[in-house]
Protein backbone atom coordinates (compact mmCIF):
# COMPACT_ATOMS: atom_id res chain seq x y z
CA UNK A 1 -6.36 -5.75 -23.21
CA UNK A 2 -2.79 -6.49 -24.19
CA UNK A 3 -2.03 -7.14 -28.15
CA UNK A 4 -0.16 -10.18 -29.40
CA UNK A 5 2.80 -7.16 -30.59
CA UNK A 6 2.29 -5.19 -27.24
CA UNK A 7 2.71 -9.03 -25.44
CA UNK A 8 6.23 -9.76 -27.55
CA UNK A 9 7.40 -6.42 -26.25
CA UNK A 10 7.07 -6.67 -22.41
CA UNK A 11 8.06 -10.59 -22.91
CA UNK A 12 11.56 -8.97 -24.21
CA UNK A 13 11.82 -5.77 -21.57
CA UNK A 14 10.98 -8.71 -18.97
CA UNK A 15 13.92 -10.80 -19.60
CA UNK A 16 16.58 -8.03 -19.79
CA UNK A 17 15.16 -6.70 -16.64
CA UNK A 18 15.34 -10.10 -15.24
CA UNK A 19 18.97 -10.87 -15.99
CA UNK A 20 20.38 -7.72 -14.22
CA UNK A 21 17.73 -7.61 -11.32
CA UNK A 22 15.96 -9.85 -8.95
CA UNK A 23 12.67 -9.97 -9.78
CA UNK A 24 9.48 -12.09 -9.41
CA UNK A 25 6.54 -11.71 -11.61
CA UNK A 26 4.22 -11.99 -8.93
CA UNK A 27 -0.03 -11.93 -9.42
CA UNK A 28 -1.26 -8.95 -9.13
CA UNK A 29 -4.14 -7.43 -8.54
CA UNK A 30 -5.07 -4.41 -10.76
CA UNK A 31 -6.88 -1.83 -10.55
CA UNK A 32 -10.21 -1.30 -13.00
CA UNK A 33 -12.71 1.30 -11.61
CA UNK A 34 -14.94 2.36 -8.60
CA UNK A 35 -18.34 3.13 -7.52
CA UNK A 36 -19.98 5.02 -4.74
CA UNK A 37 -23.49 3.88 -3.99
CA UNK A 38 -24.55 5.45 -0.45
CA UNK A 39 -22.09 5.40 1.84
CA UNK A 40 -20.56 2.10 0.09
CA UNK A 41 -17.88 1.90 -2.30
CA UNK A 42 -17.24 -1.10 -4.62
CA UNK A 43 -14.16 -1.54 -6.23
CA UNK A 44 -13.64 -3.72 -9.07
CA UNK A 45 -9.73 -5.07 -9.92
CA UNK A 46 -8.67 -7.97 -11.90
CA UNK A 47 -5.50 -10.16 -11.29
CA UNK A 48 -2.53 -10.11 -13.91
CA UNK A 49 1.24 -10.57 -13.78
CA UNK A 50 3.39 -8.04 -11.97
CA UNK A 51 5.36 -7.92 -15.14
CA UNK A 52 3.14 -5.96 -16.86
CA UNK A 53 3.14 -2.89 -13.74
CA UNK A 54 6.66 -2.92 -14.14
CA UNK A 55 7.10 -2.38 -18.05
CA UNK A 56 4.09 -0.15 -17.00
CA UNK A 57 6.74 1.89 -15.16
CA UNK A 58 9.88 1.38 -17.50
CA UNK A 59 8.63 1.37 -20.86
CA UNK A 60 6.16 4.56 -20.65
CA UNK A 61 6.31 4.60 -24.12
CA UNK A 62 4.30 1.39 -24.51
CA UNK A 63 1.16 3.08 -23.20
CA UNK A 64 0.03 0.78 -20.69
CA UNK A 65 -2.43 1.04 -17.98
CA UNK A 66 -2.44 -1.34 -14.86
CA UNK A 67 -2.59 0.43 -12.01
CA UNK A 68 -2.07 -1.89 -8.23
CA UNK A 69 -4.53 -1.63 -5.86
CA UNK A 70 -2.69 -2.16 -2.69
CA UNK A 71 -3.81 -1.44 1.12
CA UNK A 72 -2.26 1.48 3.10
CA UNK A 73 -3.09 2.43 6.79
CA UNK A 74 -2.68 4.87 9.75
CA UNK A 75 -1.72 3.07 12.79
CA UNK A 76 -3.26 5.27 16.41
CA UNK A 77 -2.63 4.42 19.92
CA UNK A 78 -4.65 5.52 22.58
CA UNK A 79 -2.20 8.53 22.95
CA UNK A 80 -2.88 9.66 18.93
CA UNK A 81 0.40 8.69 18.15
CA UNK A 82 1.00 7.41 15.12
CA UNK A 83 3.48 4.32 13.50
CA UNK A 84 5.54 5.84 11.31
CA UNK A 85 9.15 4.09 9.04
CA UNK A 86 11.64 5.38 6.49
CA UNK A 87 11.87 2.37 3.77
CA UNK A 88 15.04 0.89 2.66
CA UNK A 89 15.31 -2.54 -0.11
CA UNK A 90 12.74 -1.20 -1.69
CA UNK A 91 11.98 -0.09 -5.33
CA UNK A 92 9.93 3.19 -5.15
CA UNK A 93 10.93 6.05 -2.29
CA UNK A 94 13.70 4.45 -0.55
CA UNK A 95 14.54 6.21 2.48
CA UNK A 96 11.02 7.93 2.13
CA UNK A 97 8.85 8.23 5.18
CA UNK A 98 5.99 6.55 5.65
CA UNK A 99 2.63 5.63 7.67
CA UNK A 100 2.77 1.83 9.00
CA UNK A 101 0.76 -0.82 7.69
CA UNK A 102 1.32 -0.50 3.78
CA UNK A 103 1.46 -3.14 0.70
CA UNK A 104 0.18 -5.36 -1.93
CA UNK A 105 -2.89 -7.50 -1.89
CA UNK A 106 -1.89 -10.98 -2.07
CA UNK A 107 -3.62 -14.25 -3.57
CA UNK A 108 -3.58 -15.48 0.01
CA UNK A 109 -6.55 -13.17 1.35
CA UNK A 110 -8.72 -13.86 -1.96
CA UNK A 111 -12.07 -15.25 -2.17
CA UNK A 112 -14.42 -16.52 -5.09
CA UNK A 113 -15.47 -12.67 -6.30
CA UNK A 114 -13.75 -10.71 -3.05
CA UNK A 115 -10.49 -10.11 -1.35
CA UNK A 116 -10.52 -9.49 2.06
CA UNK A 117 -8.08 -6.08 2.43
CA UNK A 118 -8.30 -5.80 6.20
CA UNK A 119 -6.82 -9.28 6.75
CA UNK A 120 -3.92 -8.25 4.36
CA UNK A 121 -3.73 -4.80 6.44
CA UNK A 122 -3.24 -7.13 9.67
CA UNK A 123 -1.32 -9.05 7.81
CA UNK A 124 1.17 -6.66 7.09
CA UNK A 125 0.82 -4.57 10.53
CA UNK A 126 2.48 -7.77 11.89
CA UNK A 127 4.90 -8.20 9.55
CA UNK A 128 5.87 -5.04 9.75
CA UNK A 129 5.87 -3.82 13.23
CA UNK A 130 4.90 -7.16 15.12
CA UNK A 131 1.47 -5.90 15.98
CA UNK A 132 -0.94 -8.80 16.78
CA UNK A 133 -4.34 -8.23 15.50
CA UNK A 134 -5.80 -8.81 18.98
CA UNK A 135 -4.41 -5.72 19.74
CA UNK A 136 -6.66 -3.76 17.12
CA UNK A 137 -9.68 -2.43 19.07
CA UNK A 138 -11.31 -1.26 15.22
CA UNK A 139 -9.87 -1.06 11.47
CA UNK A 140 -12.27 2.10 9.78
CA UNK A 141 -12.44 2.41 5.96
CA UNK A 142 -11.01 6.51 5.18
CA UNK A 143 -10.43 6.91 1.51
CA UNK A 144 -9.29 5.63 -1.95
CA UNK A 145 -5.92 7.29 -2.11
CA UNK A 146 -3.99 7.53 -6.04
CA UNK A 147 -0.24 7.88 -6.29
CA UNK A 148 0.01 10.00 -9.82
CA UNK A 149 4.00 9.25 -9.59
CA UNK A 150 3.95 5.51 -9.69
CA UNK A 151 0.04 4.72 -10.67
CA UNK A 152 -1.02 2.74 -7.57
CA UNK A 153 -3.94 3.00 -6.07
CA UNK A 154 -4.70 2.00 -2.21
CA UNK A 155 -7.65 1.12 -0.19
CA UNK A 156 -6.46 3.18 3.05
CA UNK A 157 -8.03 2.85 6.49
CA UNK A 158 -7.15 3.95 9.86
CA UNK A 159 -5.77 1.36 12.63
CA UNK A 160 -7.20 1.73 16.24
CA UNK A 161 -4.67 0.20 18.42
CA UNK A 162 -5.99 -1.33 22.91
CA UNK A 163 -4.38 0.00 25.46
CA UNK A 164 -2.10 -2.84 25.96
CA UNK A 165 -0.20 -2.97 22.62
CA UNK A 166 3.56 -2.98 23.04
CA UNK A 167 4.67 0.01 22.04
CA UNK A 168 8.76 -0.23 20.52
CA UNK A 169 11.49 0.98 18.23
CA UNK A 170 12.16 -1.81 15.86
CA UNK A 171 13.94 -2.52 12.36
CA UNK A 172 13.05 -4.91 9.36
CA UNK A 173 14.00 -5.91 5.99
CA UNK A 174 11.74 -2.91 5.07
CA UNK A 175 12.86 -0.28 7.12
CA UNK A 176 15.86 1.21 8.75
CA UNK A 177 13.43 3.16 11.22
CA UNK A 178 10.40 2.17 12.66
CA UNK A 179 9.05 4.63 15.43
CA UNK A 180 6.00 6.09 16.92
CA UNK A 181 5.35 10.53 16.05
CA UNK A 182 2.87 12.21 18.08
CA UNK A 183 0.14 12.65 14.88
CA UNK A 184 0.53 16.46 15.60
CA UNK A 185 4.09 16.60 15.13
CA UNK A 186 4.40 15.15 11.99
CA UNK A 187 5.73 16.91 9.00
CA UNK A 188 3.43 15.63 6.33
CA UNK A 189 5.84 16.87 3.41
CA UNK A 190 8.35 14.12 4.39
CA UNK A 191 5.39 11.78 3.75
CA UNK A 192 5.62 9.66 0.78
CA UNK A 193 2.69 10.76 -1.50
CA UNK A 194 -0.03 7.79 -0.47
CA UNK A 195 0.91 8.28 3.60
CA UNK A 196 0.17 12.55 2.93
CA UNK A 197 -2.83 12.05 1.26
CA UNK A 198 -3.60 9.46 4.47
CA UNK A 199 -2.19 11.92 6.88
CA UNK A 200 -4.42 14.66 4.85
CA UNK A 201 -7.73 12.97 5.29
CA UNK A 202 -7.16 11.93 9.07
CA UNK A 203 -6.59 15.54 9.80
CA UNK A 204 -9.40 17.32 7.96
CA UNK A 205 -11.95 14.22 10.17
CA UNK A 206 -10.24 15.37 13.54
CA UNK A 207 -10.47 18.91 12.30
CA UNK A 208 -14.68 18.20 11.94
């Protein structure tokens, strides 16, 4: 819950942030809490304006707590390598390295009481590395992983890619590197903190 004072506050951070950077306030959807029940997990969120993550971020002082759930993923070939990018144009970790498919949960994948995070994970494996989603043989559910440096929260899962997906070196608006490591060889301290704790759970299952 935001108060009517709290609410005048981030309306005035907002626009000075606005008229010296380009930003949107997009919907977002926010994190609220988990459950475990068996071997399912239900996460509830809400939707609210991106505004309030970023004063969230830049005005610490105003205690508030909206946390992004956002989908992450580990992209395998039949070979166990693994997609890997450094970012540019973006906001947090620029020229950080990263596991490919990663990003926000958009209105567009939304249902009644539901959103539907592996379509957004395809969603943004094409849009990031041109991967069809006829190429993914299985998308598998590994983890809730928690960024404690910028409070987001991500729904990760791990990408099974056919035997006939074109493998390639390619750049974006996103990255300046898009490649494809050998999962052995990769030094997870490079990682940006949601793709180690990713990395970190793949490993300890292949390690079982």
């Amino acid at each position: 819950i935001v108060t009517h004072l709290e609410n005048k506050i981030i309306e005035e951070f907002w626009k000075k942030a606005q008229a010296s950077k380009n930003l949107n306030d997009v919907k977002v959807l926010y994190y609220l809490s988990h459950e475990t029940n068996g071997g399912e997990v239900t996460v509830k969120a809400f939707w609210g304006a991106y505004r309030y993550f970023y004063c969230n971020l830049n005005h610490p002082t105003l205690g508030l707590n909206f946390v992004p759930l956002a989908v992450s993923g580990i992209c395998l070939d039949k070979r166990g390598f693994t997609l890997t990018a450094k970012r540019k144009n973006v906001t947090e970790y620029s020229n950080g390295s990263e596991l490919v498919p990663s990003g926000g949960i958009s209105e567009s994948v939304k249902s009644e009481n539901s959103v539907d995070f592996r379509k957004q994970l395809l969603n943004e494996l094409f849009e990031e590395a041109s991967i069809e989603a006829e190429n993914v043989s299985k998308i598998e559910e590994i983890g809730i992983v928690r960024d404690l440096s910028n409070q987001v929260i991500d729904i990760c899962c791990q990408i099974d890619l056919d035997d006939n997906v074109e493998l390639s070196t390619m750049t974006n608006d996103e990255y300046s590197l898009l490649s494809w490591i050998d999962f052995k060889e990769i030094d997870c301290e490079r990682l940006i903190p949601t793709s180690r704790g990713i990395f970190n759970i793949v490993e300890k299952n292949r390690d079982l």
